[in-house]
PDB file of N, CA and C in Angstrom:
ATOM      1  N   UNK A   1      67.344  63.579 117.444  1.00  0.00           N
ATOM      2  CA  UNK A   1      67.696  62.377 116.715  1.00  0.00           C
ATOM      3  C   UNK A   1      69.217  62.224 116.701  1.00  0.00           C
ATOM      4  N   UNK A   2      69.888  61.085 116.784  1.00  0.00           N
ATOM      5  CA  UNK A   2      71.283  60.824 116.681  1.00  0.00           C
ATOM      6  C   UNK A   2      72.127  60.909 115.566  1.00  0.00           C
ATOM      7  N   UNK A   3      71.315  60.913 114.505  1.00  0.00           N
ATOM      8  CA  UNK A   3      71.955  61.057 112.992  1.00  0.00           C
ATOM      9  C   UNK A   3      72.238  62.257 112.595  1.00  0.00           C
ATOM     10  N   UNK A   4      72.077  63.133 113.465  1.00  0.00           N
ATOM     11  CA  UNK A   4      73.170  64.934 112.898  1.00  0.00           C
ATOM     12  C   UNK A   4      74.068  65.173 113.333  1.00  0.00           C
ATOM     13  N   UNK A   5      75.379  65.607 112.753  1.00  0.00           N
ATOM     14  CA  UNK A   5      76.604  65.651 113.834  1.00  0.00           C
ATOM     15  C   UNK A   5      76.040  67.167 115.035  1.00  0.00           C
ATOM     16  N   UNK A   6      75.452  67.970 114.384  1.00  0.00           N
ATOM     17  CA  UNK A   6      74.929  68.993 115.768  1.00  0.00           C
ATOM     18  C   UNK A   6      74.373  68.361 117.157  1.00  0.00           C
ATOM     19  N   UNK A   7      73.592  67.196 116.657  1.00  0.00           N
ATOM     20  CA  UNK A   7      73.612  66.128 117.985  1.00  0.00           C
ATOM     21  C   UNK A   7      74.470  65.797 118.761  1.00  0.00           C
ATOM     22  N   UNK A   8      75.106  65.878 118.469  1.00  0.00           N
ATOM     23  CA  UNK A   8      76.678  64.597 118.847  1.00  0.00           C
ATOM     24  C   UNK A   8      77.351  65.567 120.301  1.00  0.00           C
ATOM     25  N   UNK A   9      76.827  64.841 121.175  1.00  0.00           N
ATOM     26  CA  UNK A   9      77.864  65.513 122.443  1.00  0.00           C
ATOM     27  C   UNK A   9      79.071  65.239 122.279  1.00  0.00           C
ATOM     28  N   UNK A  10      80.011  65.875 123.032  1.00  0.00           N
ATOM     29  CA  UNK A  10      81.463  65.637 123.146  1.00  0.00           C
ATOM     30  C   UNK A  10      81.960  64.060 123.418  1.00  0.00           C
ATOM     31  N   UNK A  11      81.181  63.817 124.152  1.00  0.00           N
ATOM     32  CA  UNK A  11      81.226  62.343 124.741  1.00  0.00           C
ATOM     33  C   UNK A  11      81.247  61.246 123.511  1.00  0.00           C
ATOM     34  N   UNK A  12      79.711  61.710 122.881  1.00  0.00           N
ATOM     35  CA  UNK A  12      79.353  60.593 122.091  1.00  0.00           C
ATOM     36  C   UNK A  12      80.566  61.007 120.437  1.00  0.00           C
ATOM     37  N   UNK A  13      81.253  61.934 120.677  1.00  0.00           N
ATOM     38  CA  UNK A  13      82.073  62.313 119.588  1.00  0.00           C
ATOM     39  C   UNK A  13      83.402  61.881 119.320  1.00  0.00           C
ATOM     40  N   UNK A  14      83.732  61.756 120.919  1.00  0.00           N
ATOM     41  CA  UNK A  14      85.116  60.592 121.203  1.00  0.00           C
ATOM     42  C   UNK A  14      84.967  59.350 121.318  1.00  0.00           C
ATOM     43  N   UNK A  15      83.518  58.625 121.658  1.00  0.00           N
ATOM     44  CA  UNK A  15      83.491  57.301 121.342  1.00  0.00           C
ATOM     45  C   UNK A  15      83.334  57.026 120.187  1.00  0.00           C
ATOM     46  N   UNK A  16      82.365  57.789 119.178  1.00  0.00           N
ATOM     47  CA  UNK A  16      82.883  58.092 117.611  1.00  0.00           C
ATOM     48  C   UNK A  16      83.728  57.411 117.323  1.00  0.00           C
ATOM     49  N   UNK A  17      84.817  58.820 117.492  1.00  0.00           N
ATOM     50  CA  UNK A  17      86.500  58.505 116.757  1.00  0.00           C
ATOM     51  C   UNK A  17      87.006  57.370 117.102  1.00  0.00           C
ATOM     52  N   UNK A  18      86.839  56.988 118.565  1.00  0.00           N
ATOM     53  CA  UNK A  18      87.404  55.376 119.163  1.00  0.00           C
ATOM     54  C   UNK A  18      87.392  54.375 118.572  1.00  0.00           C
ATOM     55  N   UNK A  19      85.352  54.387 118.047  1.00  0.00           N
ATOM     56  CA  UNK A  19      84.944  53.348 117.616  1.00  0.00           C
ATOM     57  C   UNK A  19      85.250  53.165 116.343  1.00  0.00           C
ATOM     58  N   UNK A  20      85.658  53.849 115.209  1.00  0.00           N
ATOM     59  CA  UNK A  20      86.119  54.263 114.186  1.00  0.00           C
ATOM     60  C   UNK A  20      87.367  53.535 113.854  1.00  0.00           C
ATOM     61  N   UNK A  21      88.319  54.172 114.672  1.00  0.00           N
ATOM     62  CA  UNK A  21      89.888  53.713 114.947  1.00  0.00           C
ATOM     63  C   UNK A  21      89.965  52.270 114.714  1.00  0.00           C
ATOM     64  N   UNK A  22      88.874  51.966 116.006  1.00  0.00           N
ATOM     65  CA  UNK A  22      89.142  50.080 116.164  1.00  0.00           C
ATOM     66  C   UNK A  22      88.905  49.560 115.177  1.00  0.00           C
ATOM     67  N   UNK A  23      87.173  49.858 114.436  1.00  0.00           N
ATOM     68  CA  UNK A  23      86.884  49.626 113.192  1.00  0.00           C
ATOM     69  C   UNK A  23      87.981  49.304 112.329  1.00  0.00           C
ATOM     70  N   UNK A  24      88.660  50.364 111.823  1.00  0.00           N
ATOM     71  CA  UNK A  24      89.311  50.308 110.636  1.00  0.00           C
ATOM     72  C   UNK A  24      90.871  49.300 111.451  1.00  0.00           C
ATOM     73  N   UNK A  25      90.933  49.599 112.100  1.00  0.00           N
ATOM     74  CA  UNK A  25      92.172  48.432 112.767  1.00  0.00           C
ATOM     75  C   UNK A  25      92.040  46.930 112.402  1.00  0.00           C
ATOM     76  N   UNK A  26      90.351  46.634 112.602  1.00  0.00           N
ATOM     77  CA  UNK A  26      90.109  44.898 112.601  1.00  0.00           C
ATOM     78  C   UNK A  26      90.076  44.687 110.716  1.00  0.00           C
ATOM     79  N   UNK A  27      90.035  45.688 109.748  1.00  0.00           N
ATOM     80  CA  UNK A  27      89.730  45.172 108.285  1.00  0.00           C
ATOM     81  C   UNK A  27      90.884  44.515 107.950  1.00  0.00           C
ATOM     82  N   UNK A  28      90.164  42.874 107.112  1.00  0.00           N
ATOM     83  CA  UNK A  28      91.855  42.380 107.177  1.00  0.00           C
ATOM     84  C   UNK A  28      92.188  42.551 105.777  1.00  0.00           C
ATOM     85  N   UNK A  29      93.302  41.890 106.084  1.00  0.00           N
ATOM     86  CA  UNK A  29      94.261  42.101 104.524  1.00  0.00           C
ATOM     87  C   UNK A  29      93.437  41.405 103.573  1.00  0.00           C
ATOM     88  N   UNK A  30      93.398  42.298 102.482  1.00  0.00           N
ATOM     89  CA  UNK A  30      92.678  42.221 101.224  1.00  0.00           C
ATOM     90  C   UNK A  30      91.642  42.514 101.387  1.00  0.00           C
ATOM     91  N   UNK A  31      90.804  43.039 101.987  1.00  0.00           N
ATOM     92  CA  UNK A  31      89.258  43.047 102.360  1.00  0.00           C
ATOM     93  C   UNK A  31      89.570  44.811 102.139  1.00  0.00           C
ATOM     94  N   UNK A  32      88.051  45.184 101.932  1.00  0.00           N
ATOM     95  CA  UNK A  32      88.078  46.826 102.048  1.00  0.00           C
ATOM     96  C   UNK A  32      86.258  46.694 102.783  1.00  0.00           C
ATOM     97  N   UNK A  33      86.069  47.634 103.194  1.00  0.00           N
ATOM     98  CA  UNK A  33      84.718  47.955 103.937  1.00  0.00           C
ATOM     99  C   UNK A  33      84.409  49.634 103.365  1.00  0.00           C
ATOM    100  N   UNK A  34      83.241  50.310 103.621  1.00  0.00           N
ATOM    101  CA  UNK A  34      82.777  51.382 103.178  1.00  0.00           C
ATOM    102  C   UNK A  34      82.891  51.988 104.396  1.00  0.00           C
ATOM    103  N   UNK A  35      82.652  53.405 103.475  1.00  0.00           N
ATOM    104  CA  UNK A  35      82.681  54.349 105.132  1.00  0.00           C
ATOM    105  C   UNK A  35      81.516  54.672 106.089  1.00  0.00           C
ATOM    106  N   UNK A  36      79.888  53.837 104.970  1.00  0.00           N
ATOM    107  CA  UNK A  36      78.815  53.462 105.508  1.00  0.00           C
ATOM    108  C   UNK A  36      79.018  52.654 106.442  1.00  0.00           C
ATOM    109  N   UNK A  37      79.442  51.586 106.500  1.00  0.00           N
ATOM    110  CA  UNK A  37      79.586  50.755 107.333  1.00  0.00           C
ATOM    111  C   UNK A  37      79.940  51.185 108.805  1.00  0.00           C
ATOM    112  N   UNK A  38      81.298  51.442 108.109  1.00  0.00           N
ATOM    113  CA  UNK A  38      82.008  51.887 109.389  1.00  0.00           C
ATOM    114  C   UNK A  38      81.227  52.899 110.967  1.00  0.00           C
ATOM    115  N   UNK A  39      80.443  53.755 110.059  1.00  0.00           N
ATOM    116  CA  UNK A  39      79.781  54.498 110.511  1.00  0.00           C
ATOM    117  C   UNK A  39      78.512  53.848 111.329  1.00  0.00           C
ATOM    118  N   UNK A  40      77.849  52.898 110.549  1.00  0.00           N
ATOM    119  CA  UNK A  40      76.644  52.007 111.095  1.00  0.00           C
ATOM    120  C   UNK A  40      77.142  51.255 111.834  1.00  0.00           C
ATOM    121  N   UNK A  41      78.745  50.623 111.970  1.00  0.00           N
ATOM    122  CA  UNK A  41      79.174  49.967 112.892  1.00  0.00           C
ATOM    123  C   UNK A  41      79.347  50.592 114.493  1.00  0.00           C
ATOM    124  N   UNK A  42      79.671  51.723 114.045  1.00  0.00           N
ATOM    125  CA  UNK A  42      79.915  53.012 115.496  1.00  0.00           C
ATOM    126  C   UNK A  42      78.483  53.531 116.054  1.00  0.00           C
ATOM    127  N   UNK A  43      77.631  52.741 114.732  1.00  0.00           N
ATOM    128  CA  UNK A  43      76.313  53.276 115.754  1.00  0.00           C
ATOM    129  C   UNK A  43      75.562  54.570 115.236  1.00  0.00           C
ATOM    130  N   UNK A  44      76.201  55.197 114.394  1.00  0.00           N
ATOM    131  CA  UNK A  44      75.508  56.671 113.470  1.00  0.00           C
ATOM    132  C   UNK A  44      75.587  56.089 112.431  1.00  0.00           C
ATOM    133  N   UNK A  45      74.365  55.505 111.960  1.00  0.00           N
ATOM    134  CA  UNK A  45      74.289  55.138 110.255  1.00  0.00           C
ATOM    135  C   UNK A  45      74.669  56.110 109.252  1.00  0.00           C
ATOM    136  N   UNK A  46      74.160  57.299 109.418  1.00  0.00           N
ATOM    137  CA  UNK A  46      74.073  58.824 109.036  1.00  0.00           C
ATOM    138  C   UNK A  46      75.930  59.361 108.571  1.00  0.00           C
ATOM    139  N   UNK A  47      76.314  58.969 109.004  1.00  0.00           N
ATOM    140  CA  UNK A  47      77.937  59.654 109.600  1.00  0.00           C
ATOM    141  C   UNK A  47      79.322  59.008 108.487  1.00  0.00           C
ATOM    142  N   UNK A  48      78.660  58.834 107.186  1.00  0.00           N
ATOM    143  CA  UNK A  48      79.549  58.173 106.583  1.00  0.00           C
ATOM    144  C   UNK A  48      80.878  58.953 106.441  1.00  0.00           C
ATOM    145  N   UNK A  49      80.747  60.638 106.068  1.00  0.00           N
ATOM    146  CA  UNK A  49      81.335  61.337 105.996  1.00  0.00           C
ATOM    147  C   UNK A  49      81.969  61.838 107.342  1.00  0.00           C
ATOM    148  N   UNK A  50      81.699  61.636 108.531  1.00  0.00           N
ATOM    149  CA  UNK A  50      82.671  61.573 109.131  1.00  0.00           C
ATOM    150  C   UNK A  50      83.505  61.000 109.828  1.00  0.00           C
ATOM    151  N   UNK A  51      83.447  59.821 108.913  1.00  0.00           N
ATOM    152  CA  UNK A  51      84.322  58.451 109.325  1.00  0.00           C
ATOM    153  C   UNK A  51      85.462  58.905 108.946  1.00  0.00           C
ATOM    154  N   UNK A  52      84.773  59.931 107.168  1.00  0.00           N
ATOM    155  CA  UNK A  52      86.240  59.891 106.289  1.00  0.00           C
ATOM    156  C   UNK A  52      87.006  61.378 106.881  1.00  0.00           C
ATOM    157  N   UNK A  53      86.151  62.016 107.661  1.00  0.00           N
ATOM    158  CA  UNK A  53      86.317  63.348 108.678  1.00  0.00           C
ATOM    159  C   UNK A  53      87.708  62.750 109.851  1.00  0.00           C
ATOM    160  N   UNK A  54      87.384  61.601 110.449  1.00  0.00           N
ATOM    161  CA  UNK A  54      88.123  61.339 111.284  1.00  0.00           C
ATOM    162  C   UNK A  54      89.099  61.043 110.947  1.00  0.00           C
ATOM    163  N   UNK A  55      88.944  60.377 109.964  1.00  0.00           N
ATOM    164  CA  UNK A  55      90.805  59.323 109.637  1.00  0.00           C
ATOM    165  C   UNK A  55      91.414  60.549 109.208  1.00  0.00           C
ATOM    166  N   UNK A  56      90.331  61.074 108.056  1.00  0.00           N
ATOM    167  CA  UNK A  56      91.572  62.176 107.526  1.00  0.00           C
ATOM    168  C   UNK A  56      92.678  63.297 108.747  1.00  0.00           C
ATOM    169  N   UNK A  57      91.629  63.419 109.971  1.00  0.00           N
ATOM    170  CA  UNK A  57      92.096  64.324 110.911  1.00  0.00           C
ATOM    171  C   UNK A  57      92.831  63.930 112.256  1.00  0.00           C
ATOM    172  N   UNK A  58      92.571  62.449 112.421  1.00  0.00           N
ATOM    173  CA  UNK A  58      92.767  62.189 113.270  1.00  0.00           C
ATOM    174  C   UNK A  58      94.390  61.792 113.613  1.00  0.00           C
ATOM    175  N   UNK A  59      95.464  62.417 114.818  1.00  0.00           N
ATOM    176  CA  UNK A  59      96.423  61.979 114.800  1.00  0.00           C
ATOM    177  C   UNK A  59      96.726  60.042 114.790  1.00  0.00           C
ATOM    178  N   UNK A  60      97.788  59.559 114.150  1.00  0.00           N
ATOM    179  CA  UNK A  60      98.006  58.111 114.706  1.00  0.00           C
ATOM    180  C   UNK A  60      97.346  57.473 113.588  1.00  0.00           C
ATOM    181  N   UNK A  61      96.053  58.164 112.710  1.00  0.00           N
ATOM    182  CA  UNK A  61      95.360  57.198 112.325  1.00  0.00           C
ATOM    183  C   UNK A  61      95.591  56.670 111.092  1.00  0.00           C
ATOM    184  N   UNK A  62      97.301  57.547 110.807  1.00  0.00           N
ATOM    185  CA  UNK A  62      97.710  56.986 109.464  1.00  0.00           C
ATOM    186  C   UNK A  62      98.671  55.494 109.759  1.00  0.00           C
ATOM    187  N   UNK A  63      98.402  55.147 110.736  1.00  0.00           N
ATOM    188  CA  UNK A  63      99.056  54.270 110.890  1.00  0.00           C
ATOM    189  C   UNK A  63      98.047  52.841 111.270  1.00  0.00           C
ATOM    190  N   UNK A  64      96.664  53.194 110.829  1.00  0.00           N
ATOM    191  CA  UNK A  64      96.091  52.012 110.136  1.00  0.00           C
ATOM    192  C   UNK A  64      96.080  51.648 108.852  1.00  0.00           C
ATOM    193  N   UNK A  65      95.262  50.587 108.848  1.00  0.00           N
ATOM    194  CA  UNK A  65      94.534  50.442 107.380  1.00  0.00           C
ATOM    195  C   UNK A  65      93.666  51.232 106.643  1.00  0.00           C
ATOM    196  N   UNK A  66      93.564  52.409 106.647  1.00  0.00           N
ATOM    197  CA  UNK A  66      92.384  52.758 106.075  1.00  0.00           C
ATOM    198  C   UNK A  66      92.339  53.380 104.971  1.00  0.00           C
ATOM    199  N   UNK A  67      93.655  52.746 103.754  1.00  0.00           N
ATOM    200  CA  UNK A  67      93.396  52.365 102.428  1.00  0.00           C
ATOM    201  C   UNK A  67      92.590  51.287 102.453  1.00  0.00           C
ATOM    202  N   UNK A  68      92.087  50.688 103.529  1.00  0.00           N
ATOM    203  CA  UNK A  68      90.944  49.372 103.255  1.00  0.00           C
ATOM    204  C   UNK A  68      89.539  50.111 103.114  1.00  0.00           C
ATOM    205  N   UNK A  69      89.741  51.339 103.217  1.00  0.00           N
ATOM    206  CA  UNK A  69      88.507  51.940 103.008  1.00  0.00           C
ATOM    207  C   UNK A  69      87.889  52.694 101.996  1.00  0.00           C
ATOM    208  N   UNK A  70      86.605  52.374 101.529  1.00  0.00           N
ATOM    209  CA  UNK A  70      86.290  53.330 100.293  1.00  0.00           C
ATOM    210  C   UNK A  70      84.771  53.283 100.112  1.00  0.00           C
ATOM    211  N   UNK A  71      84.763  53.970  99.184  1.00  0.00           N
ATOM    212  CA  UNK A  71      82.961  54.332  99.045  1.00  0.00           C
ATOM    213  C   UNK A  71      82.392  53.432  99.123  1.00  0.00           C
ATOM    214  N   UNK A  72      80.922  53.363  98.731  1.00  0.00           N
ATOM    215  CA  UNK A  72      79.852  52.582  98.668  1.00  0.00           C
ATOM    216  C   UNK A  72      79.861  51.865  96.938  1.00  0.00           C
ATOM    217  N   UNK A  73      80.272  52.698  96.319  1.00  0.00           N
ATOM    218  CA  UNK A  73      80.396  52.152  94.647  1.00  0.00           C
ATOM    219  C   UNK A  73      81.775  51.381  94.886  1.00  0.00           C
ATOM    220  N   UNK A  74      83.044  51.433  95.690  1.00  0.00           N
ATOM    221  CA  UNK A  74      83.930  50.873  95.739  1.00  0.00           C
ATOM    222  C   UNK A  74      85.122  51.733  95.137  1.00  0.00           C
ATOM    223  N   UNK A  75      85.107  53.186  95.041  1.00  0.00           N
ATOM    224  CA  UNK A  75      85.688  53.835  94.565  1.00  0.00           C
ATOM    225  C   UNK A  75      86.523  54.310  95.227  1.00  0.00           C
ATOM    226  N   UNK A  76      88.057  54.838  95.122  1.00  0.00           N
ATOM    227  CA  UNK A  76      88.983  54.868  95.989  1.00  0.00           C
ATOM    228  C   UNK A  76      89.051  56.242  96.130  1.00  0.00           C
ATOM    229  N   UNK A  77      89.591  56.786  97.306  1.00  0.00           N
ATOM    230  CA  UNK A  77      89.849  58.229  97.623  1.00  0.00           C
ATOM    231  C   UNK A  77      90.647  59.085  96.294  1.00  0.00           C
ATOM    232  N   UNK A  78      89.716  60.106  96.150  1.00  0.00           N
ATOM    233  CA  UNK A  78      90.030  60.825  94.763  1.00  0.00           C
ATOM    234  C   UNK A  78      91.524  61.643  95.811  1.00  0.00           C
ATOM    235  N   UNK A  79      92.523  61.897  94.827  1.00  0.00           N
ATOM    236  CA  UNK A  79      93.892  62.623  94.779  1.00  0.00           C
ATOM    237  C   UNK A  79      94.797  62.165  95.826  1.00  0.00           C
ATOM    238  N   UNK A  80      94.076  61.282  96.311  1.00  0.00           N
ATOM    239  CA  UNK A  80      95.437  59.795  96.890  1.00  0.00           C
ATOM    240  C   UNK A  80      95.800  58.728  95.727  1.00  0.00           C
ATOM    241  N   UNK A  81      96.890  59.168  95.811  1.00  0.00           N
ATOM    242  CA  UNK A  81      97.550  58.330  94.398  1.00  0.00           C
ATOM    243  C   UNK A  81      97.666  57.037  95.090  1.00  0.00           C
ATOM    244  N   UNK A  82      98.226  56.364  96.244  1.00  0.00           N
ATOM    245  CA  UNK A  82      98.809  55.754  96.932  1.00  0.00           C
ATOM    246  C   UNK A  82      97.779  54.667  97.060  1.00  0.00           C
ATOM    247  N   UNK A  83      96.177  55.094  97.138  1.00  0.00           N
ATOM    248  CA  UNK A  83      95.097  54.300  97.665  1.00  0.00           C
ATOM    249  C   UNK A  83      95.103  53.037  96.755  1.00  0.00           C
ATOM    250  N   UNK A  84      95.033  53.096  95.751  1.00  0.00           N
ATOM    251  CA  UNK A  84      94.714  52.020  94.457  1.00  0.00           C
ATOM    252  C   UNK A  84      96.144  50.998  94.530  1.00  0.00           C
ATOM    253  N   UNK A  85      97.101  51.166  94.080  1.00  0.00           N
ATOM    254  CA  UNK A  85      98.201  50.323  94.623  1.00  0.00           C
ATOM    255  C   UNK A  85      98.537  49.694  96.255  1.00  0.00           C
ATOM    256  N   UNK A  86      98.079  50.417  97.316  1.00  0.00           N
ATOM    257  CA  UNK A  86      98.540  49.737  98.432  1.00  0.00           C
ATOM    258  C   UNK A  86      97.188  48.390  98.428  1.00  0.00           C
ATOM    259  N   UNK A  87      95.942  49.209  97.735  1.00  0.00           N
ATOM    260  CA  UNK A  87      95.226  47.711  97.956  1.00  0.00           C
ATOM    261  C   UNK A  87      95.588  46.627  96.932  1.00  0.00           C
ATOM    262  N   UNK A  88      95.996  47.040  95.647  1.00  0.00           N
ATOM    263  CA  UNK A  88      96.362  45.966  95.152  1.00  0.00           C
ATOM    264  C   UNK A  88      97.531  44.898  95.524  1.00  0.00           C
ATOM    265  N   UNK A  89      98.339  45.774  96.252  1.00  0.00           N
ATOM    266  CA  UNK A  89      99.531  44.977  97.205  1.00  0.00           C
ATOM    267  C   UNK A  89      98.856  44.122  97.898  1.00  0.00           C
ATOM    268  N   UNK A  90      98.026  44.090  98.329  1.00  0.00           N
ATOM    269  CA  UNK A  90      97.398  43.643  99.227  1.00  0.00           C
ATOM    270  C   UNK A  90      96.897  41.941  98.231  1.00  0.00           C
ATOM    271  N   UNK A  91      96.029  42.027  97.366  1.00  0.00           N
ATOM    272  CA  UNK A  91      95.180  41.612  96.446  1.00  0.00           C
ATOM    273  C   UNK A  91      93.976  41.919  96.169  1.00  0.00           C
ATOM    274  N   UNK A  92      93.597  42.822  96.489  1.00  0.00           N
ATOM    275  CA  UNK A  92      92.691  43.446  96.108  1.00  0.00           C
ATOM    276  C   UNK A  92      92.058  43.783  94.759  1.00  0.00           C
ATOM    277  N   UNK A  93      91.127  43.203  93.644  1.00  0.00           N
ATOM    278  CA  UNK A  93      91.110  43.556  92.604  1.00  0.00           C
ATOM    279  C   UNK A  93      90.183  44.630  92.391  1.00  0.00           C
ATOM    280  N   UNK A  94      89.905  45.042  91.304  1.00  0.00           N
ATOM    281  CA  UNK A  94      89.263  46.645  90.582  1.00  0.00           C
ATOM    282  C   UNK A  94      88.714  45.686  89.687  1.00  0.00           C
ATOM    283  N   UNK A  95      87.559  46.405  88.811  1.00  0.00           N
ATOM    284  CA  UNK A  95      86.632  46.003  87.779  1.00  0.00           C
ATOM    285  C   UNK A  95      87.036  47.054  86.719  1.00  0.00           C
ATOM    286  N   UNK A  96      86.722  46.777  85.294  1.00  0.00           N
ATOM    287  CA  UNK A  96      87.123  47.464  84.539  1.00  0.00           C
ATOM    288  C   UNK A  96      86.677  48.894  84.767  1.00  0.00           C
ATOM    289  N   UNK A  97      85.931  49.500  85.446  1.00  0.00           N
ATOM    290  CA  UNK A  97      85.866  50.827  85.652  1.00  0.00           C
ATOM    291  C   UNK A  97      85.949  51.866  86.884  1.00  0.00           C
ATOM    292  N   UNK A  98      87.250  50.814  87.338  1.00  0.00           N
ATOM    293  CA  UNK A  98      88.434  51.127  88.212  1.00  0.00           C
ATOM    294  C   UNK A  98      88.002  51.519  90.051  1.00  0.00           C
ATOM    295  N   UNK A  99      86.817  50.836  90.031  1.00  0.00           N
ATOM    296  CA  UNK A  99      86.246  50.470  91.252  1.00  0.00           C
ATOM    297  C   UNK A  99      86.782  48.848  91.568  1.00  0.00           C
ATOM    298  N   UNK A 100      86.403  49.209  93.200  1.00  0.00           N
ATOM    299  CA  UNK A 100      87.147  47.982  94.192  1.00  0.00           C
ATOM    300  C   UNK A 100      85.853  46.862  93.337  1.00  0.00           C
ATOM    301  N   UNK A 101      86.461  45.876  93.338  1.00  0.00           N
ATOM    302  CA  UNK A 101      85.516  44.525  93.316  1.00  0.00           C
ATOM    303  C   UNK A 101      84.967  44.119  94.428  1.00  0.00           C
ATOM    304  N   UNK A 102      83.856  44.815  94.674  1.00  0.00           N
ATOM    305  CA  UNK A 102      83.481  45.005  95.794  1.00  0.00           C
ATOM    306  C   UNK A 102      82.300  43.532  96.420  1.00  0.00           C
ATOM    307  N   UNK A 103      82.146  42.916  95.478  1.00  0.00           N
ATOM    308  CA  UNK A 103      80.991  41.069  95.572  1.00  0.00           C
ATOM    309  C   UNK A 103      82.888  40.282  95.856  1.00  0.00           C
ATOM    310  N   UNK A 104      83.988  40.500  95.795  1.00  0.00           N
ATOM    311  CA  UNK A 104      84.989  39.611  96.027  1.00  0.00           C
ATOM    312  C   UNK A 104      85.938  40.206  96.998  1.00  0.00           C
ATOM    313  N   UNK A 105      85.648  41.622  97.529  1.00  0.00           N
ATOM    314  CA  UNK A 105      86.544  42.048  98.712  1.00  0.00           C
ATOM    315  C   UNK A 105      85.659  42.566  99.900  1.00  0.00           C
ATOM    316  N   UNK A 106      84.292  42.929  99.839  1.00  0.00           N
ATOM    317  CA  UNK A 106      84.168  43.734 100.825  1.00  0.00           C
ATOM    318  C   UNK A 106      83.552  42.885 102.182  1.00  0.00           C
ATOM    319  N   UNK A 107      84.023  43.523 102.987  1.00  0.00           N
ATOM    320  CA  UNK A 107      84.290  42.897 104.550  1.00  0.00           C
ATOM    321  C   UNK A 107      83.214  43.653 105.353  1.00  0.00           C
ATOM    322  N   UNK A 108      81.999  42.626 105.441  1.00  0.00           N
ATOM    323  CA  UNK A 108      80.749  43.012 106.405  1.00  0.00           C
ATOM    324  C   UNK A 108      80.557  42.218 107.753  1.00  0.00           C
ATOM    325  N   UNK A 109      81.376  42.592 109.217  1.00  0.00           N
ATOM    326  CA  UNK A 109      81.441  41.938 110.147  1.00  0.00           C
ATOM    327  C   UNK A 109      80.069  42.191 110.948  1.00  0.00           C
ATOM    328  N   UNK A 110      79.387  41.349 111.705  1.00  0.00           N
ATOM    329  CA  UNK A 110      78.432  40.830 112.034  1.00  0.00           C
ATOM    330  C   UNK A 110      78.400  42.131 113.243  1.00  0.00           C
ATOM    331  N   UNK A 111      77.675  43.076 113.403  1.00  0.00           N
ATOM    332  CA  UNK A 111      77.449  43.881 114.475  1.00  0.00           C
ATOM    333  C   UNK A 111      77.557  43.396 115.240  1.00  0.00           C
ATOM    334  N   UNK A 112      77.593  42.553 116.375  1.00  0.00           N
ATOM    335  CA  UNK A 112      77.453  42.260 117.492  1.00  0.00           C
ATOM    336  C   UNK A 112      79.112  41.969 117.509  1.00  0.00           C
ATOM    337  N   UNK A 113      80.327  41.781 116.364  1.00  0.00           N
ATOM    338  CA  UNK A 113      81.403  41.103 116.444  1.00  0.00           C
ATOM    339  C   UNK A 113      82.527  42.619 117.211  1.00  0.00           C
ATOM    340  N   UNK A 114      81.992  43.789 116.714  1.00  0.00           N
ATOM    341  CA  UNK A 114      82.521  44.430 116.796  1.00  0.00           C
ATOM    342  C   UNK A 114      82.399  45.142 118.244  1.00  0.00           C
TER     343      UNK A 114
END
């Protein structure tokens, strides 16, 4: 089955990270997406966690957006101070219990767009 990373050939592990990269490249300003997504966008529904595997590891990849990224509740990366303000720079709002407003920001592009 494709949904275990023990599956994952080398091959299908660098189109992964590729597909990942681009992903988080196209989220636009003010918008945030999950790391579900991202993952179902690359094609491993399963792989939410190593979306957040890649960015965190991946060289270059701090030089996206991917403070546009956050959980499924809309919750921002715990002990990144930085995450919650760069989206509000952005406009990004929070609900009183300091999750993304996620019915007024989150960015679900049409599979086939990507």
């Amino acid at each position: 089955m494709r949904d275990y990373p023990d599956k994952m050939t080398v091959e299908q592990a660098r189109a992964f990270q590729a597909d990942v990269l681009n992903i988080v490249g196209q989220i636009p300003r003010g918008c945030v997406t999950t790391y579900g997504m991202i993952a179902t966008l690359a094609g491993w529904p399963s792989h939410a966690r190593m979306v957040g595997h890649t960015l965190r590891c991946t060289p270059g990849a701090e030089r996206l957006p991917c403070h546009r990224v956050v959980n499924s509740a809309g919750r921002t990366a715990p002990g990144w101070m930085q995450h919650r303000p760069l989206l509000e720079k952005e406009g990004v709002t929070f609900k009183a219990n300091g999750n993304v407003d996620m019915s007024r920001h989150l960015w679900e592009p049409a599979l086939d767009l990507i």
